[in-house]
C-alpha atoms as a PDB file:
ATOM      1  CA  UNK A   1       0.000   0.000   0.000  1.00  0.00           C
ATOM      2  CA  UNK A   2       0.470   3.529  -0.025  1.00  0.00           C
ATOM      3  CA  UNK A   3       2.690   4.834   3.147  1.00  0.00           C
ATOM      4  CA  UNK A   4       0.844   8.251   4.285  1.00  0.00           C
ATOM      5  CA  UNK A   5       3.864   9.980   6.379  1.00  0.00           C
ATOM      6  CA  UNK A   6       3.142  13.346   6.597  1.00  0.00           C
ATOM      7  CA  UNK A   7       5.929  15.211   9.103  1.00  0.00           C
ATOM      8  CA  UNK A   8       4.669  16.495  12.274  1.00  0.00           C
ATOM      9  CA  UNK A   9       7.908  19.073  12.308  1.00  0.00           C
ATOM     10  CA  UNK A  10       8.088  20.224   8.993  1.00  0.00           C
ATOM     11  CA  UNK A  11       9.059  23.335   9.661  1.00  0.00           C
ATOM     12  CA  UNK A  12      11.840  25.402  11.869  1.00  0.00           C
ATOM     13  CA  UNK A  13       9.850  26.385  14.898  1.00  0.00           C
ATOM     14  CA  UNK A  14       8.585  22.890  15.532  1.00  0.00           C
ATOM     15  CA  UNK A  15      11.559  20.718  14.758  1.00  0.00           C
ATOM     16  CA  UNK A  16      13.116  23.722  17.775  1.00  0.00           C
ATOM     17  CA  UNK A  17      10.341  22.933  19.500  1.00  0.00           C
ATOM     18  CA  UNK A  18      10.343  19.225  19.494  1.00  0.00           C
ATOM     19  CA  UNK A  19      14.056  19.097  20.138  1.00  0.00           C
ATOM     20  CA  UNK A  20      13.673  21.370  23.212  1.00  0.00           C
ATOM     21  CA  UNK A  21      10.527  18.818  24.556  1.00  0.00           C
ATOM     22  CA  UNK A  22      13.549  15.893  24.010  1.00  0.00           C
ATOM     23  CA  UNK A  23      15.511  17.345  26.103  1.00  0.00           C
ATOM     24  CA  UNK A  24      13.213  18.530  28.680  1.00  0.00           C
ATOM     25  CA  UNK A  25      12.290  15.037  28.572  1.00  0.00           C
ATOM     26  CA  UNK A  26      15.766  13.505  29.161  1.00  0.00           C
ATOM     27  CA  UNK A  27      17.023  16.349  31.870  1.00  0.00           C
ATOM     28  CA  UNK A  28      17.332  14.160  35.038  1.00  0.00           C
ATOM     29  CA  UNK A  29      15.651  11.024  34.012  1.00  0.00           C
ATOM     30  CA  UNK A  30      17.852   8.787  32.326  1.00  0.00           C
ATOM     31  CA  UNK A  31      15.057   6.035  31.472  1.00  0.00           C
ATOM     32  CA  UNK A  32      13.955   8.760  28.915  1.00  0.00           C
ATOM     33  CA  UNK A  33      17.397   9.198  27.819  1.00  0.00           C
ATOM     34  CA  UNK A  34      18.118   5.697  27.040  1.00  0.00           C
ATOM     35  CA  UNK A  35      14.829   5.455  25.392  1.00  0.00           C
ATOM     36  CA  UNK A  36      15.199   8.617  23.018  1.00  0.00           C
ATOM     37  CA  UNK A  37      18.689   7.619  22.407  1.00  0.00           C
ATOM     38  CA  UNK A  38      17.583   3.919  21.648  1.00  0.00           C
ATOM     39  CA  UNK A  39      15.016   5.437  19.083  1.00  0.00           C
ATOM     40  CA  UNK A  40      17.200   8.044  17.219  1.00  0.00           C
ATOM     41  CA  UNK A  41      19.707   4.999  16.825  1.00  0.00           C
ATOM     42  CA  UNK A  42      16.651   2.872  15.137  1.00  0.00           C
ATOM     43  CA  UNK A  43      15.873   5.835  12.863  1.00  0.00           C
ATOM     44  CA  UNK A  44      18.948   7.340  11.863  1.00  0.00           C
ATOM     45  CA  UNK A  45      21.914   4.660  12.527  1.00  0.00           C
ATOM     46  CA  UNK A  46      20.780   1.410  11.285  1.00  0.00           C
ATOM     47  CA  UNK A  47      23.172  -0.849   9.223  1.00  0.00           C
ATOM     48  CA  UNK A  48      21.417  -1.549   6.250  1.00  0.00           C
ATOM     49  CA  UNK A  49      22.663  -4.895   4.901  1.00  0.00           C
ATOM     50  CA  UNK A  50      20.525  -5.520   2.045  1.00  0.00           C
ATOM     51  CA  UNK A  51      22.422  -2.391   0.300  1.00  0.00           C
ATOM     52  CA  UNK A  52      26.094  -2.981   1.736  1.00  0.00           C
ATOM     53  CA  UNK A  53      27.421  -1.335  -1.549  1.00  0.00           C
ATOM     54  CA  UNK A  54      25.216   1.874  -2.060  1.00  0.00           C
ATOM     55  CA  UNK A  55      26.885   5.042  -2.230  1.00  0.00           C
ATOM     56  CA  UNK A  56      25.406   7.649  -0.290  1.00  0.00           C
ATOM     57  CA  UNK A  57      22.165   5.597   1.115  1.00  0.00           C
ATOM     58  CA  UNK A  58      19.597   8.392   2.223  1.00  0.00           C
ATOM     59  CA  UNK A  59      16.674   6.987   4.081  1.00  0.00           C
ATOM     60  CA  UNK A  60      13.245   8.060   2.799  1.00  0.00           C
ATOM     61  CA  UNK A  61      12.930  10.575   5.893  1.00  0.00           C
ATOM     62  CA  UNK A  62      12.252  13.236   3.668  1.00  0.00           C
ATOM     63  CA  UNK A  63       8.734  14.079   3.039  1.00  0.00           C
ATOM     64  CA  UNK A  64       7.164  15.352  -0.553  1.00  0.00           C
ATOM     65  CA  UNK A  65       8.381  18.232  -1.458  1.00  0.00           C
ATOM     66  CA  UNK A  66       6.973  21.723  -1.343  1.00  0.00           C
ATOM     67  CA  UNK A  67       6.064  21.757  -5.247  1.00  0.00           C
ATOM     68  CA  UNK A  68       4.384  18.623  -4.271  1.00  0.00           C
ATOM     69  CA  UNK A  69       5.230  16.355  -6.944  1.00  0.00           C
ATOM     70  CA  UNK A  70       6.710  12.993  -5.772  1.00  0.00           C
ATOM     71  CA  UNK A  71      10.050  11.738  -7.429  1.00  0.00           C
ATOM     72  CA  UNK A  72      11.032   8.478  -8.864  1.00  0.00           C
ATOM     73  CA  UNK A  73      14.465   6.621  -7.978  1.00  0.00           C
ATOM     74  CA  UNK A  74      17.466   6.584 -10.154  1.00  0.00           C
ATOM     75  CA  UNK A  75      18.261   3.071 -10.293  1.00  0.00           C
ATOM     76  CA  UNK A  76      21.713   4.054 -11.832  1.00  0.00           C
ATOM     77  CA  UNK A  77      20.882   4.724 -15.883  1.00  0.00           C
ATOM     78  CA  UNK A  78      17.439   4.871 -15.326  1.00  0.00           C
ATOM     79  CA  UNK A  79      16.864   8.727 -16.055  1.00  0.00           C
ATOM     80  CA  UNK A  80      14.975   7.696 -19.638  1.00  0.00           C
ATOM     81  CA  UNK A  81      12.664   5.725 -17.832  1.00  0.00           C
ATOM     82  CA  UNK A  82      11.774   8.263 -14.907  1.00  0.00           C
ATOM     83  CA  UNK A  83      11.357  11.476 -17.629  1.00  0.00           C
ATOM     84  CA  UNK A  84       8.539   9.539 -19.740  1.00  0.00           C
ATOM     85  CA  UNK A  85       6.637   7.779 -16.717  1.00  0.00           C
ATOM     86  CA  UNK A  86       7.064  11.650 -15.121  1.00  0.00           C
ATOM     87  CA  UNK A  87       5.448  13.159 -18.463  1.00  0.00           C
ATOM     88  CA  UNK A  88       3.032  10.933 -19.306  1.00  0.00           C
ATOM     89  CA  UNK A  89       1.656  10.972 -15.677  1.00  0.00           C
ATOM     90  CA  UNK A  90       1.439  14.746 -15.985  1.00  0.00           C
ATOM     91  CA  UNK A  91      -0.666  14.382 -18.784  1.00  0.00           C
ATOM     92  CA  UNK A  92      -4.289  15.591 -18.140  1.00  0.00           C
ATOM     93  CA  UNK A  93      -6.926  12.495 -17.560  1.00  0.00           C
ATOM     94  CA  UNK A  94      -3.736  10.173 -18.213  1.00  0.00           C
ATOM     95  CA  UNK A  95      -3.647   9.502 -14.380  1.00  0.00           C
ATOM     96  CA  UNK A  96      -7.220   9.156 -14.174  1.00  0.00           C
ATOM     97  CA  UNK A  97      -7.593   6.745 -16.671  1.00  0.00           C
ATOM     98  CA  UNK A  98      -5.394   4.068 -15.015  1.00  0.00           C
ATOM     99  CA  UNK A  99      -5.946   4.214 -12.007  1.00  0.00           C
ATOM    100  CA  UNK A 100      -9.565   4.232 -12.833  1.00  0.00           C
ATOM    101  CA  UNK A 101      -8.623   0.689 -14.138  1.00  0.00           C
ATOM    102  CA  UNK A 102     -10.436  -2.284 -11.857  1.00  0.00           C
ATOM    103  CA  UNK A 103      -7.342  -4.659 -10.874  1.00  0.00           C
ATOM    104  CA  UNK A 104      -7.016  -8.135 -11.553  1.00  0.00           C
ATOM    105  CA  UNK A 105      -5.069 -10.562  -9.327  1.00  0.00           C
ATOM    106  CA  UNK A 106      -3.782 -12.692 -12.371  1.00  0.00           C
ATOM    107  CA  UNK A 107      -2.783  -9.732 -14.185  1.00  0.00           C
ATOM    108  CA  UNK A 108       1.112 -10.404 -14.921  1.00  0.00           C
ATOM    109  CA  UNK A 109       0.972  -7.159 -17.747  1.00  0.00           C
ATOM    110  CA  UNK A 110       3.136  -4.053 -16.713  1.00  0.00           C
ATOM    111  CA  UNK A 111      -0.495  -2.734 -16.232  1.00  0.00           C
ATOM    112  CA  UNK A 112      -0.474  -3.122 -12.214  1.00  0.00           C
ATOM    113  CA  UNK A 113       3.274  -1.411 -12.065  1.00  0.00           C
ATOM    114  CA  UNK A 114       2.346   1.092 -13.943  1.00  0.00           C
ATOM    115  CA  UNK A 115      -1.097   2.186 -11.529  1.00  0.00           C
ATOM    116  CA  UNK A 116       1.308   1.430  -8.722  1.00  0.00           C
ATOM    117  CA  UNK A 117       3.618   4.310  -9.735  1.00  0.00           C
ATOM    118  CA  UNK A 118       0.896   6.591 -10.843  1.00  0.00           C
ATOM    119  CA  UNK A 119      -0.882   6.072  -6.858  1.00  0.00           C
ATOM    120  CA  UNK A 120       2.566   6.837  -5.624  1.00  0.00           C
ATOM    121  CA  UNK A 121       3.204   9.930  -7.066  1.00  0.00           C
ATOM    122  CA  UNK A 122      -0.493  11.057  -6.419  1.00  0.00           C
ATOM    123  CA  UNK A 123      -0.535  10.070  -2.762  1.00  0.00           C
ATOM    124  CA  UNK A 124       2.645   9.208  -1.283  1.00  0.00           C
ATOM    125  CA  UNK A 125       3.907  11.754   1.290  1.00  0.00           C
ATOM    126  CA  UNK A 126       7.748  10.535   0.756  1.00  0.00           C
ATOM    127  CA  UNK A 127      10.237  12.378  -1.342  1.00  0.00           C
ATOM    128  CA  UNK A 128      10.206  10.028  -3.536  1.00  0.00           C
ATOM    129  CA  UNK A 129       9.386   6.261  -4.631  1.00  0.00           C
ATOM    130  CA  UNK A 130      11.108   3.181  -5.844  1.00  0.00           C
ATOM    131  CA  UNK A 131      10.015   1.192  -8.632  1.00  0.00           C
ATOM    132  CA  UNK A 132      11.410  -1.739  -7.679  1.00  0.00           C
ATOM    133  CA  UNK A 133       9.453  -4.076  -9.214  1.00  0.00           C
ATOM    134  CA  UNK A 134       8.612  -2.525 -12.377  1.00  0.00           C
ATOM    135  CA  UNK A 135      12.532  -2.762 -13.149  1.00  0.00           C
ATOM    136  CA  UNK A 136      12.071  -6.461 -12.549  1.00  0.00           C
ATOM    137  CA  UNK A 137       8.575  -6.667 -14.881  1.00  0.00           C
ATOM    138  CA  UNK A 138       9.081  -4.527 -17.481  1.00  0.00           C
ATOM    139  CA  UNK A 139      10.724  -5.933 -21.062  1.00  0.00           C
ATOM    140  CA  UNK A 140      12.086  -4.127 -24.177  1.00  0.00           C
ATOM    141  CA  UNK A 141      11.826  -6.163 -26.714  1.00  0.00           C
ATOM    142  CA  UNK A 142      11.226  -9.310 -25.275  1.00  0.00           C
ATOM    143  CA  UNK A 143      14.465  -8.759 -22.727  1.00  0.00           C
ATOM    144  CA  UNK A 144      14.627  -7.860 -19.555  1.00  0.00           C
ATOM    145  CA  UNK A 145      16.360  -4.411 -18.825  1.00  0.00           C
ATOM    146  CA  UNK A 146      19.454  -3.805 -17.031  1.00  0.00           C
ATOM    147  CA  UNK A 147      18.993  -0.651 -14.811  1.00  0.00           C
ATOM    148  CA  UNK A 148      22.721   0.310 -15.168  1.00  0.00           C
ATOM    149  CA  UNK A 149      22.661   0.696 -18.917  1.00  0.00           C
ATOM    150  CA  UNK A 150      20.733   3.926 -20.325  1.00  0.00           C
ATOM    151  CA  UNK A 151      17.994   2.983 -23.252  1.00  0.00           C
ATOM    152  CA  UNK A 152      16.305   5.000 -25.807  1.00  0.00           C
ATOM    153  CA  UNK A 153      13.869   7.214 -24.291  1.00  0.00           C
ATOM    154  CA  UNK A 154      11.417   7.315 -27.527  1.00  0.00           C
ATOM    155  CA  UNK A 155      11.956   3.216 -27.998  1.00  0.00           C
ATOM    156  CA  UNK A 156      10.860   2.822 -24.156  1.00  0.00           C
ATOM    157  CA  UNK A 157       8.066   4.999 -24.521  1.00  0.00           C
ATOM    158  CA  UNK A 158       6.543   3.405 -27.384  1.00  0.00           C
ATOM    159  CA  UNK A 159       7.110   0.172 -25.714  1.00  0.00           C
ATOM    160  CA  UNK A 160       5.257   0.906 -22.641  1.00  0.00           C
ATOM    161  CA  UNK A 161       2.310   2.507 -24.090  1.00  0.00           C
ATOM    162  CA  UNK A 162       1.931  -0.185 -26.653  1.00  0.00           C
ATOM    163  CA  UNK A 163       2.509  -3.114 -23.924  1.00  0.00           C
ATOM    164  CA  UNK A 164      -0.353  -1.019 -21.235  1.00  0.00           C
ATOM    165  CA  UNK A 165      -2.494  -0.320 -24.235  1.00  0.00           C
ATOM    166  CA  UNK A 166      -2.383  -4.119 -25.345  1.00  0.00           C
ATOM    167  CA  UNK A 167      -3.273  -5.323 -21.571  1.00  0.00           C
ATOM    168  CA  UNK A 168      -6.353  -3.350 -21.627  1.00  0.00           C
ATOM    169  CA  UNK A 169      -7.284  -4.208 -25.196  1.00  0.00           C
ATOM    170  CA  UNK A 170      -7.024  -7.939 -23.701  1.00  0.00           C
ATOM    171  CA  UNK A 171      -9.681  -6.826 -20.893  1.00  0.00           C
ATOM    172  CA  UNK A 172     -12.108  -5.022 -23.524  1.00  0.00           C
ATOM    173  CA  UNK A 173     -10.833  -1.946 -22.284  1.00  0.00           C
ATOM    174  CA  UNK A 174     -10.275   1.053 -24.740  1.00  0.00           C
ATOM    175  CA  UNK A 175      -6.467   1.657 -25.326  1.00  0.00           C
ATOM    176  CA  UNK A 176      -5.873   4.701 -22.938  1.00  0.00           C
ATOM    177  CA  UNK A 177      -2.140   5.722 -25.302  1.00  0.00           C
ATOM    178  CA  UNK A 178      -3.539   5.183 -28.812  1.00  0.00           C
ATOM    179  CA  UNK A 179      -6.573   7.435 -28.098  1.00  0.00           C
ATOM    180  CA  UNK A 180      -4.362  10.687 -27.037  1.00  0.00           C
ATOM    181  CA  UNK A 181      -1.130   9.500 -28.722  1.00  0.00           C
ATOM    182  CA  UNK A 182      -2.532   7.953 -32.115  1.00  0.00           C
ATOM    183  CA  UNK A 183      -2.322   9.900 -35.235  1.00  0.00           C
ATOM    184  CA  UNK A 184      -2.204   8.848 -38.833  1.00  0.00           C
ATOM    185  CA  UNK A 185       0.102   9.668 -41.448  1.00  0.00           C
ATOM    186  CA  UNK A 186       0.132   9.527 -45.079  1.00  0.00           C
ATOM    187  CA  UNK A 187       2.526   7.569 -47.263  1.00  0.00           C
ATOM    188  CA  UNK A 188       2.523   8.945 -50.829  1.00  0.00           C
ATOM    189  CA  UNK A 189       4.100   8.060 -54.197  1.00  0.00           C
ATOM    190  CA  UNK A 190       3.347  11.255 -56.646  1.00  0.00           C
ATOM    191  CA  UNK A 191       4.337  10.212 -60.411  1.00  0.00           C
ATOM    192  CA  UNK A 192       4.954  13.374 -62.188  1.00  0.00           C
ATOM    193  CA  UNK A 193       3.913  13.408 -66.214  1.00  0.00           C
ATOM    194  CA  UNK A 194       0.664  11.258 -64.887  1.00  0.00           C
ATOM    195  CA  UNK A 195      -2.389  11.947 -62.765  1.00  0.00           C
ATOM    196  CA  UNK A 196      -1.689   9.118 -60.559  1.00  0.00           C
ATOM    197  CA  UNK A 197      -0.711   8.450 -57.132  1.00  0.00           C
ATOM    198  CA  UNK A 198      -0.650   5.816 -54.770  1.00  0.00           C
ATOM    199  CA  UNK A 199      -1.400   6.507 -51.088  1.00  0.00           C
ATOM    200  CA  UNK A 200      -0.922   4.610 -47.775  1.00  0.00           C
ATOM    201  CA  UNK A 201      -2.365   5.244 -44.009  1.00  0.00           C
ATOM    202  CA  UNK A 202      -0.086   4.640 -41.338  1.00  0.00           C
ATOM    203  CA  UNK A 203      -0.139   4.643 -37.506  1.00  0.00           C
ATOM    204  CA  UNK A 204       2.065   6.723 -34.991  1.00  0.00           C
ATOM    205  CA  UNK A 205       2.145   7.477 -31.938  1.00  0.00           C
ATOM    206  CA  UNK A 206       5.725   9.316 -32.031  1.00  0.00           C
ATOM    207  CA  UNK A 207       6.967  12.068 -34.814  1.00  0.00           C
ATOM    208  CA  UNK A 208      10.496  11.576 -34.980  1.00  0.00           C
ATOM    209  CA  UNK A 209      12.221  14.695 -36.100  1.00  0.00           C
ATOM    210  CA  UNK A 210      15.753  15.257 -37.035  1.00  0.00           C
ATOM    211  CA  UNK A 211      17.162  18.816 -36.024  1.00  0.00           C
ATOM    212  CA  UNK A 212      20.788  18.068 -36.613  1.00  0.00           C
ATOM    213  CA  UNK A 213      20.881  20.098 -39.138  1.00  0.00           C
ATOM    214  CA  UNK A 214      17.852  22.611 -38.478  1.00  0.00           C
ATOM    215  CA  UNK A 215      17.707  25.861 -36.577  1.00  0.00           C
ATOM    216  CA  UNK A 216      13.958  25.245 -35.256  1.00  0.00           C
ATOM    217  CA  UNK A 217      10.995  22.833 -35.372  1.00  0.00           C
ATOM    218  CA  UNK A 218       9.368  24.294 -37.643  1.00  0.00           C
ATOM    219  CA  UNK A 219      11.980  23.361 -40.476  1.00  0.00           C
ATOM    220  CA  UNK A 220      12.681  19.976 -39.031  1.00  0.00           C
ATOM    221  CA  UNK A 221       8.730  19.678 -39.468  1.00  0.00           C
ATOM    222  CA  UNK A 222       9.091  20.908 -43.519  1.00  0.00           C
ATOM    223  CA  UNK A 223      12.459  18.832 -44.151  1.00  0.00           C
ATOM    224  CA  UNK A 224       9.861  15.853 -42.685  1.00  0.00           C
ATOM    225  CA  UNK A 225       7.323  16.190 -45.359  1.00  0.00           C
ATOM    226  CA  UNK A 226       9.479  17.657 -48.260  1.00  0.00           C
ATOM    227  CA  UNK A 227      10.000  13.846 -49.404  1.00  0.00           C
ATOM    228  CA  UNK A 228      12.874  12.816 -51.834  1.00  0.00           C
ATOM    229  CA  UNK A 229      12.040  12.894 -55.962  1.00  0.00           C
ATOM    230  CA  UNK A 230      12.977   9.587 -57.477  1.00  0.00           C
ATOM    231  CA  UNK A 231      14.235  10.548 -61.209  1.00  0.00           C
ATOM    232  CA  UNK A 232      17.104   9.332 -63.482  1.00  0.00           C
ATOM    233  CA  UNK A 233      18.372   6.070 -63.182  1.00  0.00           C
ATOM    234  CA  UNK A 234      16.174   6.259 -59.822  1.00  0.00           C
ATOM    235  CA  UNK A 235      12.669   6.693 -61.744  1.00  0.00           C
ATOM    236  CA  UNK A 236       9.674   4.995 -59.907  1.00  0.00           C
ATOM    237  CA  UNK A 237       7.526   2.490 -62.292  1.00  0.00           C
ATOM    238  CA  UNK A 238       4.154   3.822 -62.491  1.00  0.00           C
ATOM    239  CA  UNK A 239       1.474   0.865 -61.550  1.00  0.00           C
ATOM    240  CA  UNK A 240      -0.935   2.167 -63.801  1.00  0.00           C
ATOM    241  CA  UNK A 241       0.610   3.369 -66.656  1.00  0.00           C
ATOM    242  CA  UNK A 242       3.857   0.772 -66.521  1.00  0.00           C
ATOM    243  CA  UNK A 243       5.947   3.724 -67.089  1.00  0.00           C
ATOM    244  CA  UNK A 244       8.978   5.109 -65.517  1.00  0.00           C
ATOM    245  CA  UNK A 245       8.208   8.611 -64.220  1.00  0.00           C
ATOM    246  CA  UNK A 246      10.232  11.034 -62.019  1.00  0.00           C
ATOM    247  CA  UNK A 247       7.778  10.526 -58.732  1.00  0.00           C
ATOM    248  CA  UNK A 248       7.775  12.688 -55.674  1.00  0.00           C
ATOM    249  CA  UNK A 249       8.162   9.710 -52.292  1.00  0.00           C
ATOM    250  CA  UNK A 250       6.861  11.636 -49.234  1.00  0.00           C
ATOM    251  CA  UNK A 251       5.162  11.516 -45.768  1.00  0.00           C
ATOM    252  CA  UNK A 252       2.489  13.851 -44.603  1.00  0.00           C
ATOM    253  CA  UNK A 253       0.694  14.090 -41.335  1.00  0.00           C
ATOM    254  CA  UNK A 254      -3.083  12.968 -42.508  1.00  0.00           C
ATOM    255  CA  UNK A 255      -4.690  13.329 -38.854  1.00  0.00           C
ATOM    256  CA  UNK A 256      -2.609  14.797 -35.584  1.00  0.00           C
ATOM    257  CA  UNK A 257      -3.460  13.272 -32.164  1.00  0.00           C
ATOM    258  CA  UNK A 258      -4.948  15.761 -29.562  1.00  0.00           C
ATOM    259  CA  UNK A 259      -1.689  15.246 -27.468  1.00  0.00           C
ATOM    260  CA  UNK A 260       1.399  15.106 -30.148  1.00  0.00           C
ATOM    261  CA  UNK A 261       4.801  13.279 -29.116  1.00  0.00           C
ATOM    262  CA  UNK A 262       7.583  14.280 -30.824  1.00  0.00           C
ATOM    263  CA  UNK A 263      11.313  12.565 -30.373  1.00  0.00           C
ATOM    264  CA  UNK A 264      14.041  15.055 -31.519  1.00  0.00           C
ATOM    265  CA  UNK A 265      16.939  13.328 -32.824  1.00  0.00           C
ATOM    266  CA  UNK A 266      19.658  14.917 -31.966  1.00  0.00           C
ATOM    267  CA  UNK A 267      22.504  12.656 -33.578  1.00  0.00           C
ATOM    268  CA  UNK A 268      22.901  10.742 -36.975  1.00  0.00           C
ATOM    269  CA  UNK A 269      24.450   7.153 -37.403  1.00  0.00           C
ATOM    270  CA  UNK A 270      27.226   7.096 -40.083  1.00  0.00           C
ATOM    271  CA  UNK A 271      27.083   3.722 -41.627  1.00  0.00           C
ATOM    272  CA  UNK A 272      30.853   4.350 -43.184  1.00  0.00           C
ATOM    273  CA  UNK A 273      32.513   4.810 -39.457  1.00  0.00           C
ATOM    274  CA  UNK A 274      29.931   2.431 -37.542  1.00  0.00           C
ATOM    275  CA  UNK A 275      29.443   5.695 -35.245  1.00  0.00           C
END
């Protein structure tokens, strides 16, 4: 379940004040001071030996912060994942719509992880929470991931909404992602010297965008649609006409989703160097 801590000295004056009841306690009654030592001990000197190894353990004392958002922990490389389960539960009626979800006790989907998270960072009154399990659950294509090497951010997005959107078409639930995510584009082949064309619909739920080489979106958006023209030795044979034809090969955005995700890639793979 959900721990509700909420501090009872959150701020200055009480933590002063609590302090000075301690030791008003403890002044010339040393049952009291064994027993406040014994409990400050419990809280704040423990050996931990399940994490023997960690760097810098701090104990979830803290409570949520002023902004009061809830964080999620770094696992080591696990920043990708954190940012998109972050964004997508900031995402108006997102939220709402999982954890509106009815549970099943045989569910072994990432479903149940995923409403876990989402109840944590709505209710929990600690700094932050550990997904602990989810990094056990989840899979990226079909493997396990290891939460000390960083993944694609846009791959595990994709991933996640498909695999939650998949669990709840299995439960004749509508697919929560695909219905704010989901647009369609448009694959065309335009054969110049002809009236014909040749169209295709395609789902997305991500707009991938280079801006390597741009100075803003909006020509990373028009370099997206501009399309390549196939002529010369290149020419496209016409279906209809069984002629080759210089043909414009493009992609346009047929119908946007009311929430559009776009991944900005920021870097280009050479195939000559393998970099």
């Amino acid at each position: 379940g959900i721990l509700n801590i909420s501090s009872k000295c959150g701020s200055i004056s009480t933590r002063v004040a609590a302090y000075n009841l301690l030791v008003e306690l403890s002044t010339d009654c040393v049952d009291n001071m064994k027993c406040i030592a014994e409990q400050l001990i419990a809280k704040h000197h423990t050996d931990r030996p399940q994490n023997p190894k960690e760097w810098e353990v701090r104990p979830l004392v803290d409570g949520r912060s002023r902004c009061g958002y809830v964080g999620l922990k770094n696992a080591g490389a696990t920043c990708y994942m954190n940012s998109v389960l972050q964004q997508l539960y900031m995402q108006p009626g997102i939220k709402e719509a999982v954890l509106g979800i009815e549970r099943e006790e045989d569910d072994v989907s990432i479903l149940p992880d995923i409403q876990c998270i989402f109840g944590h960072l709505l209710e929990s009154r600690l700094q932050y929470y550990t997904p602990d399990n989810f990094w056990k659950t989840f899979k990226l294509e079909g493997r396990h991931i290891n939460v000390l090497e960083h993944q694609d951010a846009s791959e595990f997005f994709s991933s996640l909404t498909d695999q939650v959107d998949e669990a709840l078409k299995k439960r004749n639930y509508p697919k929560i992602f695909e219905e704010r995510f989901g647009g369609v584009f448009l694959d065309q082949i335009i054969c110049h010297g002809c009236e014909h064309r040749f169209e295709k619909e395609q789902g997305f739920t991500t707009l991938q965008l280079s801006v390597v080489q741009s100075k803003s979106l909006t020509e990373s958006l028009q370099e997206f649609v501009r399309g390549d023209m196939l002529e010369g030795d290149n020419q496209y044979l016409c279906g209809e006409c069984q002629e080759k034809r210089d043909t414009l090969k493009r992609t346009c955005l047929k119908t946007l989703p009311s929430v559009l995700v776009v991944h900005l890639k920021r870097f280009d793979y050479d195939w000559e160097t393998n970099r």
